[in-house]
N, C-alpha and C. Protein backbone atom coordinates (compact mmCIF):
# COMPACT_ATOMS: atom_id res chain seq x y z
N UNK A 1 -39.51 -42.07 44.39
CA UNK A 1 -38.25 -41.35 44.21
C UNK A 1 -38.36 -40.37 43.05
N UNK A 2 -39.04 -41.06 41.81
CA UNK A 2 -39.12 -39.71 41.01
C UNK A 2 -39.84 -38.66 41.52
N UNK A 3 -41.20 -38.88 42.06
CA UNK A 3 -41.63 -37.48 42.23
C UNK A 3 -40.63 -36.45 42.97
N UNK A 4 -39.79 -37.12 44.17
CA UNK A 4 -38.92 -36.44 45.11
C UNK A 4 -37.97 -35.32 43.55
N UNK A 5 -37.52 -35.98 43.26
CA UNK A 5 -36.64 -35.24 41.90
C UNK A 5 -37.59 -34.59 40.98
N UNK A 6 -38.25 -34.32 40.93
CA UNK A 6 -39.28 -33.65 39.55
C UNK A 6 -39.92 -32.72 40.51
N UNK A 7 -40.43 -32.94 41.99
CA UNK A 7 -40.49 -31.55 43.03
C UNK A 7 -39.51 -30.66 43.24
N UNK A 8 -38.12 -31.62 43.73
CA UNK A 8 -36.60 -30.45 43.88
C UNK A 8 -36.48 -29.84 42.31
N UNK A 9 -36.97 -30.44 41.49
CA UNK A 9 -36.26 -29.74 39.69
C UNK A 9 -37.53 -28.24 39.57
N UNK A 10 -38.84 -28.67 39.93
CA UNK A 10 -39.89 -27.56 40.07
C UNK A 10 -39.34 -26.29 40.66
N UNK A 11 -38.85 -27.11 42.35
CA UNK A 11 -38.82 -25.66 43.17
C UNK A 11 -37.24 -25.13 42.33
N UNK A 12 -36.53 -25.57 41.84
CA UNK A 12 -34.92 -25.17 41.51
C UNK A 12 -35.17 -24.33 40.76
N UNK A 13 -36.19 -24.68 39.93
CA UNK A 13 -36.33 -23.42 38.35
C UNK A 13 -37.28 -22.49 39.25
N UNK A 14 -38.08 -22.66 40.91
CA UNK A 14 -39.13 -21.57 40.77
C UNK A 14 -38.11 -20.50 41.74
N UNK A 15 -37.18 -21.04 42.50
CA UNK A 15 -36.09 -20.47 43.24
C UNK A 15 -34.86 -19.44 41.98
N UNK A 16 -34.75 -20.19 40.80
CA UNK A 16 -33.93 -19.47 40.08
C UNK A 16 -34.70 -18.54 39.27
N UNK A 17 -35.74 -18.50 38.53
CA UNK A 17 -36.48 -17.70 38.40
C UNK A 17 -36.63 -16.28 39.57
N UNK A 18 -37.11 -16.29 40.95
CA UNK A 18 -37.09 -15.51 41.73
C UNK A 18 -36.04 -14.75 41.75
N UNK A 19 -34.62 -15.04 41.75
CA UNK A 19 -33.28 -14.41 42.01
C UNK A 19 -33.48 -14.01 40.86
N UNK A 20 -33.64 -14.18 39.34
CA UNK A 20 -33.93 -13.83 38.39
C UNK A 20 -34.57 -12.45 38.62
N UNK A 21 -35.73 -12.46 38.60
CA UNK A 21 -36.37 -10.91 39.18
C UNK A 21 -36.12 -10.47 40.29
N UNK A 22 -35.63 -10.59 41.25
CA UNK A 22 -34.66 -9.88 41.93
C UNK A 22 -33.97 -8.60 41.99
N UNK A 23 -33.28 -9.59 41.22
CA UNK A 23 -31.87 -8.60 40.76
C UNK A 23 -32.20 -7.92 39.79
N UNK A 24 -33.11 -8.30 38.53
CA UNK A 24 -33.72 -7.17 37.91
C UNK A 24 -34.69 -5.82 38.37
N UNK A 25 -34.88 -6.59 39.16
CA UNK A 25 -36.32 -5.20 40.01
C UNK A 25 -35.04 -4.51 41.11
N UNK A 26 -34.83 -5.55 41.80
CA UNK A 26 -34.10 -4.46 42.55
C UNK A 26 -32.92 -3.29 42.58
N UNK A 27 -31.80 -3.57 41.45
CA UNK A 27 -31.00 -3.39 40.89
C UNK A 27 -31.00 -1.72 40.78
N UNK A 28 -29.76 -0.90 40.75
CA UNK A 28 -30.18 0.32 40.87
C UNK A 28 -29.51 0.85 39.47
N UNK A 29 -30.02 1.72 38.85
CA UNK A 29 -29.57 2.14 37.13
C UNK A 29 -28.72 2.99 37.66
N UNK A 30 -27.58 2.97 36.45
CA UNK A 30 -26.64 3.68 36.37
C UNK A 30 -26.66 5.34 36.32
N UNK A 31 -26.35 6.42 37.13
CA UNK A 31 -26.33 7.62 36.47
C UNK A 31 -25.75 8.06 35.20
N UNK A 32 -26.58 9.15 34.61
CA UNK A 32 -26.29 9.28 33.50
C UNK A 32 -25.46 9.98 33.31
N UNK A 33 -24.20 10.48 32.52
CA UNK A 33 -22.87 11.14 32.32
C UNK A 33 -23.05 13.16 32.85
N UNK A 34 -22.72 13.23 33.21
CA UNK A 34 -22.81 14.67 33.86
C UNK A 34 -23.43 15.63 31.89
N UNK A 35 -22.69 15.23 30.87
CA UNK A 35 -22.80 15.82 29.45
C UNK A 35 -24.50 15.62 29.02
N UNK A 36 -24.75 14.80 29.48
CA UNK A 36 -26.21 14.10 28.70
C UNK A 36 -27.04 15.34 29.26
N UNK A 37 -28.50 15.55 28.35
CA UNK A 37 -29.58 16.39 29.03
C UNK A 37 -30.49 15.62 28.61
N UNK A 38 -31.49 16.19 29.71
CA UNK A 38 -33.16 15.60 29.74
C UNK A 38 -33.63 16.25 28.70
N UNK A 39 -34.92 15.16 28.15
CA UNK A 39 -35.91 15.72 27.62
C UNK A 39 -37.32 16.12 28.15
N UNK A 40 -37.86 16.98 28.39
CA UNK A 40 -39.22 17.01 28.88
C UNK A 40 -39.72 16.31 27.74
N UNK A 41 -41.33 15.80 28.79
CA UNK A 41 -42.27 14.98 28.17
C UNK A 41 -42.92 16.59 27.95
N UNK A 42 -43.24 17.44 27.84
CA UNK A 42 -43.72 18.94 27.04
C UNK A 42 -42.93 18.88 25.84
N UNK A 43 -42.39 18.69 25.16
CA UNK A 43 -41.95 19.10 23.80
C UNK A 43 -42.93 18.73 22.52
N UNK A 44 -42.47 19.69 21.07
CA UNK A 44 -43.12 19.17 20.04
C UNK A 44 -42.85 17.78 19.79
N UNK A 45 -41.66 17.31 20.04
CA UNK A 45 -41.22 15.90 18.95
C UNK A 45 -41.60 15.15 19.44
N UNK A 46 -42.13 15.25 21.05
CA UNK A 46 -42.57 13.96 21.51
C UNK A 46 -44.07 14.03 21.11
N UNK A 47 -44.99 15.32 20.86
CA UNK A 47 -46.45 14.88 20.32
C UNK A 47 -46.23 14.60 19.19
N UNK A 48 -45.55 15.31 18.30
CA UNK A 48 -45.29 14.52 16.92
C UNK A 48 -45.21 13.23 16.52
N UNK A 49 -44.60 12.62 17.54
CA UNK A 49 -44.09 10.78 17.15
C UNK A 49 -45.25 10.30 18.11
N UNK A 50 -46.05 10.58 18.79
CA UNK A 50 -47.10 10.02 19.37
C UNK A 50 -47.82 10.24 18.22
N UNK A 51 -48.47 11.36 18.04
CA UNK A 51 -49.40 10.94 17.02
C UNK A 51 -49.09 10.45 15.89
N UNK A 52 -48.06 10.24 15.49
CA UNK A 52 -47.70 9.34 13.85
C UNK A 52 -47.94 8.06 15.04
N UNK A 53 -47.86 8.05 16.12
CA UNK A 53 -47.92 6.25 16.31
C UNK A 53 -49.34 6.35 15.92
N UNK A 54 -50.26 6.86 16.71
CA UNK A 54 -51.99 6.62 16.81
C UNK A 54 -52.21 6.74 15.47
N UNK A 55 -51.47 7.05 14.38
CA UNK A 55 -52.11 7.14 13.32
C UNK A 55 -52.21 8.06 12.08
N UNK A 56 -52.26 9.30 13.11
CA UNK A 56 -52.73 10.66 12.37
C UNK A 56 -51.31 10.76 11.41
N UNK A 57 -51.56 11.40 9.77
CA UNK A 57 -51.00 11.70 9.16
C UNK A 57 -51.08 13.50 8.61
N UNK A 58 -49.54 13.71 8.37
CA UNK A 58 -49.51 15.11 8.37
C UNK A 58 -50.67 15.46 7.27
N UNK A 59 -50.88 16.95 7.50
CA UNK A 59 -51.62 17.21 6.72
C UNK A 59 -51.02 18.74 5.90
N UNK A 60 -49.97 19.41 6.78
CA UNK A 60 -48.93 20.25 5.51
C UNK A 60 -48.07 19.83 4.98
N UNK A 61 -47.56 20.27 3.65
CA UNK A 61 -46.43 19.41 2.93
C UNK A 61 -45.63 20.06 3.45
N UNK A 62 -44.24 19.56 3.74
CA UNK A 62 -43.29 20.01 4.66
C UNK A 62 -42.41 21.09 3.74
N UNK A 63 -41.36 22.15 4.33
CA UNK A 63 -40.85 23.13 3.48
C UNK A 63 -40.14 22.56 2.78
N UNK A 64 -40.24 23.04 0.99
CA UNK A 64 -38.51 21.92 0.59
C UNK A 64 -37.77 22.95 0.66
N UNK A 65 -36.36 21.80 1.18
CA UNK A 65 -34.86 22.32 1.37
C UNK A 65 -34.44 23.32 0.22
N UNK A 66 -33.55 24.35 0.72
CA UNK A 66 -33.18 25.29 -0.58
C UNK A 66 -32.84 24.31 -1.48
N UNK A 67 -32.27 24.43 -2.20
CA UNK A 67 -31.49 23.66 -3.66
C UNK A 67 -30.12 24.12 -3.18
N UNK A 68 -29.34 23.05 -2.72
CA UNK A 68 -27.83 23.31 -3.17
C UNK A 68 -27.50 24.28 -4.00
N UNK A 69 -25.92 24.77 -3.89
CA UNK A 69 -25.93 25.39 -4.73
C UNK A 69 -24.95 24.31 -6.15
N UNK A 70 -25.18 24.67 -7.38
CA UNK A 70 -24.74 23.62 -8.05
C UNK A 70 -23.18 23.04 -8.21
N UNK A 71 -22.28 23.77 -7.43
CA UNK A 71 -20.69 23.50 -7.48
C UNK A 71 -20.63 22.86 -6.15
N UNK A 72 -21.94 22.89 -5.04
CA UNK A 72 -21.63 22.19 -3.68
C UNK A 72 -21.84 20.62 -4.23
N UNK A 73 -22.29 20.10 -4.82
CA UNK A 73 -22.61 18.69 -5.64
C UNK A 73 -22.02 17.91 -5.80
N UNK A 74 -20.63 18.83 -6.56
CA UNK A 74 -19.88 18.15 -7.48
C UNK A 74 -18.31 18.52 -6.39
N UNK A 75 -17.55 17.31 -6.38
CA UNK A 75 -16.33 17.23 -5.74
C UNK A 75 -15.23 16.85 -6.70
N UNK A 76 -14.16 17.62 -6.74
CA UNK A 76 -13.06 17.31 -7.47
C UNK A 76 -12.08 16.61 -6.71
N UNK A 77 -11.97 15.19 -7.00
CA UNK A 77 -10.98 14.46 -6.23
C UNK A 77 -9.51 14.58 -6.77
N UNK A 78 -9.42 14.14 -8.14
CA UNK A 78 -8.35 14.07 -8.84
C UNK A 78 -8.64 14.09 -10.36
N UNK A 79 -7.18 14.62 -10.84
CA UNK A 79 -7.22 14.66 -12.54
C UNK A 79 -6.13 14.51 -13.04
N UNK A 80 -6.29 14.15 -14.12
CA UNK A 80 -5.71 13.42 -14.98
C UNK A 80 -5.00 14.24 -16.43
N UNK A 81 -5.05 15.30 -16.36
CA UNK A 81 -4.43 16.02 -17.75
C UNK A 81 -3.70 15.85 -18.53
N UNK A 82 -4.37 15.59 -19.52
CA UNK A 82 -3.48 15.64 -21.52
C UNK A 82 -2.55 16.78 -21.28
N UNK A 83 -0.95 16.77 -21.82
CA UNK A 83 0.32 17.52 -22.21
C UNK A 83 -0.27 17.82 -23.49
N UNK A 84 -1.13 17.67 -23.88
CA UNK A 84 -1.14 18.60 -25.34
C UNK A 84 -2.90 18.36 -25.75
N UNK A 85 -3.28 19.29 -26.70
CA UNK A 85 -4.84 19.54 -26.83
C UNK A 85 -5.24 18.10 -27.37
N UNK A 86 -4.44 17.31 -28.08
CA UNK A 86 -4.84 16.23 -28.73
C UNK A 86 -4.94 14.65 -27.79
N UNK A 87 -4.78 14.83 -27.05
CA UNK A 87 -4.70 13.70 -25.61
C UNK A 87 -6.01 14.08 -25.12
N UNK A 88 -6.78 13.25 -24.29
CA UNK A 88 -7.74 13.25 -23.91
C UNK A 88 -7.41 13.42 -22.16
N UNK A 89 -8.48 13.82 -21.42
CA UNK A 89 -7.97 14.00 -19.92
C UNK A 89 -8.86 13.34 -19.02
N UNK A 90 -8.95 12.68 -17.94
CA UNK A 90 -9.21 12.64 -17.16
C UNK A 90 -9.72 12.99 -15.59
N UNK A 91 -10.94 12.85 -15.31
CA UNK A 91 -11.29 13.83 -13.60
C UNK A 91 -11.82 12.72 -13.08
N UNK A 92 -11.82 12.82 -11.24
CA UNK A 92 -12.48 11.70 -10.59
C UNK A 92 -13.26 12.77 -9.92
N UNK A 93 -14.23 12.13 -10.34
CA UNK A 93 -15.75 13.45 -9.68
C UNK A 93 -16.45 12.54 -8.77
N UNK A 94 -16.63 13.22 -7.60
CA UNK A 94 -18.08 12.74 -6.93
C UNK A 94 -19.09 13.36 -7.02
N UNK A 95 -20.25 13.27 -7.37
CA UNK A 95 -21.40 13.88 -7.45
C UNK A 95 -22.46 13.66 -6.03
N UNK A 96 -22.99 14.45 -4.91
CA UNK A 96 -23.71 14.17 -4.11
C UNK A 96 -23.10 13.58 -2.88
N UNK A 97 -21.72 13.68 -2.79
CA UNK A 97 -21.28 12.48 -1.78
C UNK A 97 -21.44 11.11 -2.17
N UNK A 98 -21.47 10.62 -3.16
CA UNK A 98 -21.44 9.44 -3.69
C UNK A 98 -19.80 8.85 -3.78
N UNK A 99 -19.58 7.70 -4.26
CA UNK A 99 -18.03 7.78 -4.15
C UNK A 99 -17.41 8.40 -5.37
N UNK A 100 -16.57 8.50 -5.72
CA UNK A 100 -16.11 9.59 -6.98
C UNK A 100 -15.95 8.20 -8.01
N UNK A 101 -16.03 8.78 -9.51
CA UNK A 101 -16.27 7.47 -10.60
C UNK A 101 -14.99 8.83 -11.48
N UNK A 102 -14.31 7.65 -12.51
CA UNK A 102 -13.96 8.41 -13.56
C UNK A 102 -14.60 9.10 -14.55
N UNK A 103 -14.21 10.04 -15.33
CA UNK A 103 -14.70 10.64 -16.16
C UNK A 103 -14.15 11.44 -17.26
N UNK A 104 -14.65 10.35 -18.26
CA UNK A 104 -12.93 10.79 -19.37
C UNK A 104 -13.52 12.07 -20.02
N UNK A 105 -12.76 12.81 -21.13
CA UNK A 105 -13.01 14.34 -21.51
C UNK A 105 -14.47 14.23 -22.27
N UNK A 106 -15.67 14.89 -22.29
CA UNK A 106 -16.73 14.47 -22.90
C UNK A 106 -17.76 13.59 -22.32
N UNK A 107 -17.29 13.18 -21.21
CA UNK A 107 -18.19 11.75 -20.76
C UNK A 107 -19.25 12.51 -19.69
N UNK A 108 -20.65 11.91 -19.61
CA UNK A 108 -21.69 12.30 -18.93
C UNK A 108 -21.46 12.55 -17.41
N UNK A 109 -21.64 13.90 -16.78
CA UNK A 109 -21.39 14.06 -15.40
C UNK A 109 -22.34 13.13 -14.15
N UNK A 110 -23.67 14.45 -14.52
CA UNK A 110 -24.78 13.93 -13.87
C UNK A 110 -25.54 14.53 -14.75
N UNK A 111 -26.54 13.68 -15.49
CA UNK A 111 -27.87 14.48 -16.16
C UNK A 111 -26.98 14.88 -17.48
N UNK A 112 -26.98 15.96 -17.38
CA UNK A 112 -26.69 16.72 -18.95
C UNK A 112 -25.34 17.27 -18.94
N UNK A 113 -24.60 17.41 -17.94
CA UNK A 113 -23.64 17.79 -17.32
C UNK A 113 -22.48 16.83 -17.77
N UNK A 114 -21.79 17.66 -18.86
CA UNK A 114 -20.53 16.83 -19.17
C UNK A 114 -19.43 17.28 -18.82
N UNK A 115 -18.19 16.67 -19.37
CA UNK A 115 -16.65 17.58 -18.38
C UNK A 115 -16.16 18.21 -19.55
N UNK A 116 -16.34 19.11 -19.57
CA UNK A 116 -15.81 20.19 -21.01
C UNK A 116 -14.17 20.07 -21.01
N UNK A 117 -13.89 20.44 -19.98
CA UNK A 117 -11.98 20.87 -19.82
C UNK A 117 -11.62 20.43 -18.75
N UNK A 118 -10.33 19.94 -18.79
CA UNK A 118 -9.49 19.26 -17.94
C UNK A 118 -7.99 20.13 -17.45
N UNK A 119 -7.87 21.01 -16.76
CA UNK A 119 -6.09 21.07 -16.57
C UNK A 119 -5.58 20.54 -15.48
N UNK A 120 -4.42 21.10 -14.93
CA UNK A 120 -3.62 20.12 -13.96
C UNK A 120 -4.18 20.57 -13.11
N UNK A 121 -4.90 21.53 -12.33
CA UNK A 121 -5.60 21.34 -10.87
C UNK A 121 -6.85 21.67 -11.16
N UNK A 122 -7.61 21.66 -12.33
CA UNK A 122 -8.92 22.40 -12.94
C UNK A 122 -9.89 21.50 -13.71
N UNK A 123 -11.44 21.01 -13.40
CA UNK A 123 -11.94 20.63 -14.15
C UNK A 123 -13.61 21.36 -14.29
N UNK A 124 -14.03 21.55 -16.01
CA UNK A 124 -14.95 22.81 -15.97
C UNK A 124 -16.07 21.32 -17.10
N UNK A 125 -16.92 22.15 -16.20
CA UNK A 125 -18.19 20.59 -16.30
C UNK A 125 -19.71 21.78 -16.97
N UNK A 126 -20.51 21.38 -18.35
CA UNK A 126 -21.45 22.08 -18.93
C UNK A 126 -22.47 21.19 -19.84
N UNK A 127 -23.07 21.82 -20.39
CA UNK A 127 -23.58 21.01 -21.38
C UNK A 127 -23.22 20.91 -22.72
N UNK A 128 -23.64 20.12 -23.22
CA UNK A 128 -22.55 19.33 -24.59
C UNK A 128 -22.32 20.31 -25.45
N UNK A 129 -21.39 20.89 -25.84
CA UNK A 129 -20.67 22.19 -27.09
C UNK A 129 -21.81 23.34 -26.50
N UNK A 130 -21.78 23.48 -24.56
CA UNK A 130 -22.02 24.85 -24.44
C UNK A 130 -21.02 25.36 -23.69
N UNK A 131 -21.07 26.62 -23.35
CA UNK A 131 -19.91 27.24 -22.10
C UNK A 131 -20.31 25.83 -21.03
N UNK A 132 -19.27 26.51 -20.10
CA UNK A 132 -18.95 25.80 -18.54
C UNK A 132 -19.97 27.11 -17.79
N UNK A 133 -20.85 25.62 -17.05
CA UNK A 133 -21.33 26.05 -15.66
C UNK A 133 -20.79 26.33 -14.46
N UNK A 134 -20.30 25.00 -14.43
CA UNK A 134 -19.22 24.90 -12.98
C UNK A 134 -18.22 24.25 -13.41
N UNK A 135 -17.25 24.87 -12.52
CA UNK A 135 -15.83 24.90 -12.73
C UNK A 135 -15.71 24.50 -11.04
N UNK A 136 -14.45 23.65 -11.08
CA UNK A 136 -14.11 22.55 -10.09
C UNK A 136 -12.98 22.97 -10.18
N UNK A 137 -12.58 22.99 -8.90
CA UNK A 137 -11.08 22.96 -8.40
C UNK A 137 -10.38 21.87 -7.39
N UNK A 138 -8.79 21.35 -7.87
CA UNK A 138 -8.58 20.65 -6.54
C UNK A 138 -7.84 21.52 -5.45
N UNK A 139 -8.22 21.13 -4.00
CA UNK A 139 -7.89 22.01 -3.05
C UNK A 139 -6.30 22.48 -2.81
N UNK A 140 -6.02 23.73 -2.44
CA UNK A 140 -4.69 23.56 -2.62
C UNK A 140 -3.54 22.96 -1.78
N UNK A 141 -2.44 22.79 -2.46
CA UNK A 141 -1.64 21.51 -1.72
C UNK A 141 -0.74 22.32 -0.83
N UNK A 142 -0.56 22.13 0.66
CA UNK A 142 0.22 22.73 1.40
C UNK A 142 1.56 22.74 0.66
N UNK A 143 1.88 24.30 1.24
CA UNK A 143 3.53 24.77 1.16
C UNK A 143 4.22 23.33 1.80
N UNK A 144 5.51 22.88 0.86
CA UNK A 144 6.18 21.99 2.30
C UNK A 144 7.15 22.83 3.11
N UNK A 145 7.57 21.79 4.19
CA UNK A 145 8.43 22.66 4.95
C UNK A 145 9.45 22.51 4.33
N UNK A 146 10.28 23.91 4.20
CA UNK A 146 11.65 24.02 4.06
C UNK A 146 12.56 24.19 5.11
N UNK A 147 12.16 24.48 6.09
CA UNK A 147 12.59 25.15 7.09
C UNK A 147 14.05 24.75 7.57
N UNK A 148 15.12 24.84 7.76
CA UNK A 148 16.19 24.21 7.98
C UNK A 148 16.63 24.68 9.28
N UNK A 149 17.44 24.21 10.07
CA UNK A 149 18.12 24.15 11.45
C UNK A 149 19.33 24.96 11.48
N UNK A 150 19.30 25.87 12.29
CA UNK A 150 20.33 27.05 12.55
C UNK A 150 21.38 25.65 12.50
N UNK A 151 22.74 26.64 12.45
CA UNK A 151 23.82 25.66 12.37
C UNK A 151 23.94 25.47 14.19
N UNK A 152 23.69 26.78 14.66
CA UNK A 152 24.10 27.17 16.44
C UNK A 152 23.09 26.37 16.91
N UNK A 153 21.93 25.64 16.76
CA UNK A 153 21.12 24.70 17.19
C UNK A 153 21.53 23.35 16.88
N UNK A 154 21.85 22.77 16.02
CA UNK A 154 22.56 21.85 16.68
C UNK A 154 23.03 21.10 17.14
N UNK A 155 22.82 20.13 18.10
CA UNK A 155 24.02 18.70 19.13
C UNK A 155 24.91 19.25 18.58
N UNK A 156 25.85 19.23 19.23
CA UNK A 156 27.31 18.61 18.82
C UNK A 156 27.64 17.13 19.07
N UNK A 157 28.36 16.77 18.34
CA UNK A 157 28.28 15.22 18.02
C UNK A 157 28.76 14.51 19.54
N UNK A 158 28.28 13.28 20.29
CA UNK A 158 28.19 13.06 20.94
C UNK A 158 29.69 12.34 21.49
N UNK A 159 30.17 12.45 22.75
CA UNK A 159 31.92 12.13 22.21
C UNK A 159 31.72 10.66 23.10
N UNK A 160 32.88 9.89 22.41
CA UNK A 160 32.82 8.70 22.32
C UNK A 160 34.13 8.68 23.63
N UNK A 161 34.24 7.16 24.51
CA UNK A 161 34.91 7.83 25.52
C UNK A 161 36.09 6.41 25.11
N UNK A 162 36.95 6.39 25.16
CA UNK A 162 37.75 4.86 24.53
C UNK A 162 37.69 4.13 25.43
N UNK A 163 37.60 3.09 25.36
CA UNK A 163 37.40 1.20 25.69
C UNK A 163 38.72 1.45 27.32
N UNK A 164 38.11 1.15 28.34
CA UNK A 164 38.31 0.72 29.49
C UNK A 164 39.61 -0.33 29.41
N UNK A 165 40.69 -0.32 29.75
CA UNK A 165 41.83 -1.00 29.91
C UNK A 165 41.32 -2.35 30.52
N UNK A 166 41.99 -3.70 30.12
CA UNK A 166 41.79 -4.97 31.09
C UNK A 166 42.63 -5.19 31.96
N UNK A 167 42.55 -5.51 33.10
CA UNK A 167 43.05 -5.56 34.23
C UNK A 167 44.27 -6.58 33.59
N UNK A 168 45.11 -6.37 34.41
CA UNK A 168 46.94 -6.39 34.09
C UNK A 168 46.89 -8.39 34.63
N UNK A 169 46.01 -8.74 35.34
CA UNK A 169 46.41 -9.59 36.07
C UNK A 169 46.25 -10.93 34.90
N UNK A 170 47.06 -12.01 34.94
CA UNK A 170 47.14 -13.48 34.13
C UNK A 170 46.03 -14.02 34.32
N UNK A 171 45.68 -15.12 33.38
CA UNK A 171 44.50 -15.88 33.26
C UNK A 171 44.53 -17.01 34.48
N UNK A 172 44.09 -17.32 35.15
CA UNK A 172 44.85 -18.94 35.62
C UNK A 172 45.11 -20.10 34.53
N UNK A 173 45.81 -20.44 35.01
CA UNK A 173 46.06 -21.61 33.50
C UNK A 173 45.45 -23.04 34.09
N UNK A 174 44.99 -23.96 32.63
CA UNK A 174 44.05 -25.31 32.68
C UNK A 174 45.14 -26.01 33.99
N UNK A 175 44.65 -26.54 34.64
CA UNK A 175 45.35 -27.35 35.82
C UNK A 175 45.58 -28.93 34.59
N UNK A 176 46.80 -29.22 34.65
CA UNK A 176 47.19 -30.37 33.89
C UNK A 176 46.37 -31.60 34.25
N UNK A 177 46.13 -32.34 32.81
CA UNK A 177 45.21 -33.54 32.86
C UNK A 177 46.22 -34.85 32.91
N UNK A 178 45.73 -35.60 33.81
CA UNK A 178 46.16 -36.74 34.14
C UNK A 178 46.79 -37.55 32.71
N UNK A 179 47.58 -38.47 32.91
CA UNK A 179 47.16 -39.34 31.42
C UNK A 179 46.73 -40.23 31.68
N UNK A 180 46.14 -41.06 30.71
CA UNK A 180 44.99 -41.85 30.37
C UNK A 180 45.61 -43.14 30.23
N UNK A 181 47.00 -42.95 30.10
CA UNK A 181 47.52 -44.57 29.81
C UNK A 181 47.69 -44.69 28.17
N UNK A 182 47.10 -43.70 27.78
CA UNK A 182 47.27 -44.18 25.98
C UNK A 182 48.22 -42.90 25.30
N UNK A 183 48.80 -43.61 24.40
CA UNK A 183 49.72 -42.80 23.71
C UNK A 183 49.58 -42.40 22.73
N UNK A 184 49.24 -40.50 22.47
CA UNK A 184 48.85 -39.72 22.00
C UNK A 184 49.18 -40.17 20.19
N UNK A 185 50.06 -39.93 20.23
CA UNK A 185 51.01 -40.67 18.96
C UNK A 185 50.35 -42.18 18.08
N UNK A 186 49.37 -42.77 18.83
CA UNK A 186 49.29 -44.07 18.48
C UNK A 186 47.74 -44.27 17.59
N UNK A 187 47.30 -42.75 18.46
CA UNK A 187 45.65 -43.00 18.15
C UNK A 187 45.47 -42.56 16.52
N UNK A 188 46.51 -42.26 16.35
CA UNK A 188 46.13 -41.84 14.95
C UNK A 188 45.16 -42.27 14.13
């Protein structure tokens, strides 16, 4: 009897296995979105990444990128401005796309780059007791709307219509209750 069960358990996994590849081999792939494009196997990038697989390493140094220019760097998020020369001010700078850090009046930007001056939408960033290099601005803040509504535009107020009369006719009245035999007076 065991072998009978340890043959049916063989063929069960060699039967589920089969449907297994099956449906993988036979199976038909999805088309691809009408937006997508092919790549030819002719292009540079595909000999490029073949041969970094086999091995080969470049042998020109690649072009370096221009240099930013030095105000694309630096982002003015927010500031903080002293009411008078003797208060100290505040800027939230990002440098590089990094997240923005504080930076009180005097305090190190990036490198040598300190925050010289602070006003209410203005911060001017140099090196220590020299002029300003770059000067930072925050972006400007939309006009709000003022815009107001002709009087001739409008609703007129919506009219209210008064409460529906109740029909004229009497309630029926409680149909009288039997008595009980006990006297109302007694139960006190």
């Amino acid at each position: 009897m065991a072998t009978r069960l340890l043959s049916f358990a063989i063929w069960a996994v060699v039967a589920v296995s089969a449907v297994f590849w099956l449906t993988r081999l036979l199976v038909r792939a999805d088309a691809a979105p009408p937006h997508t494009v092919t790549i030819s196997a002719n292009t540079a990038v595909a000999a490029a990444d073949l041969s970094r697989l086999l091995g080969a390493t470049r042998t020109a140094a690649p072009d370096a990128a221009p240099e930013p220019a030095q105000d694309a760097r630096y982002k003015l998020i927010g500031v903080v401005a002293p009411r008078s020369a003797a208060a100290t001010g505040l800027a939230l700078i990002a440098v590089d796309n990094k997240p923005p850090r504080p930076v009180s009046l005097g305090g190190v930007v990036d490198g040598s780059l300190v925050l010289l001056t602070v006003n209410h939408r203005r911060a001017e960033l140099g090196p220590a007791g020299g002029a300003a290099t770059v000067r930072l601005e925050l972006p400007a803040v939309p006009e709000p709307n003022r815009a107001t509504r002709a009087l001739a535009a409008t609703p007129p107020p919506p009219v209210v219509s008064p409460p529906l009369p109740l029909p004229a006719r009497p309630l029926p009245a409680a149909p009288p209750q039997p008595p009980t035999g006990r006297n109302p007076a007694v139960m006190r």
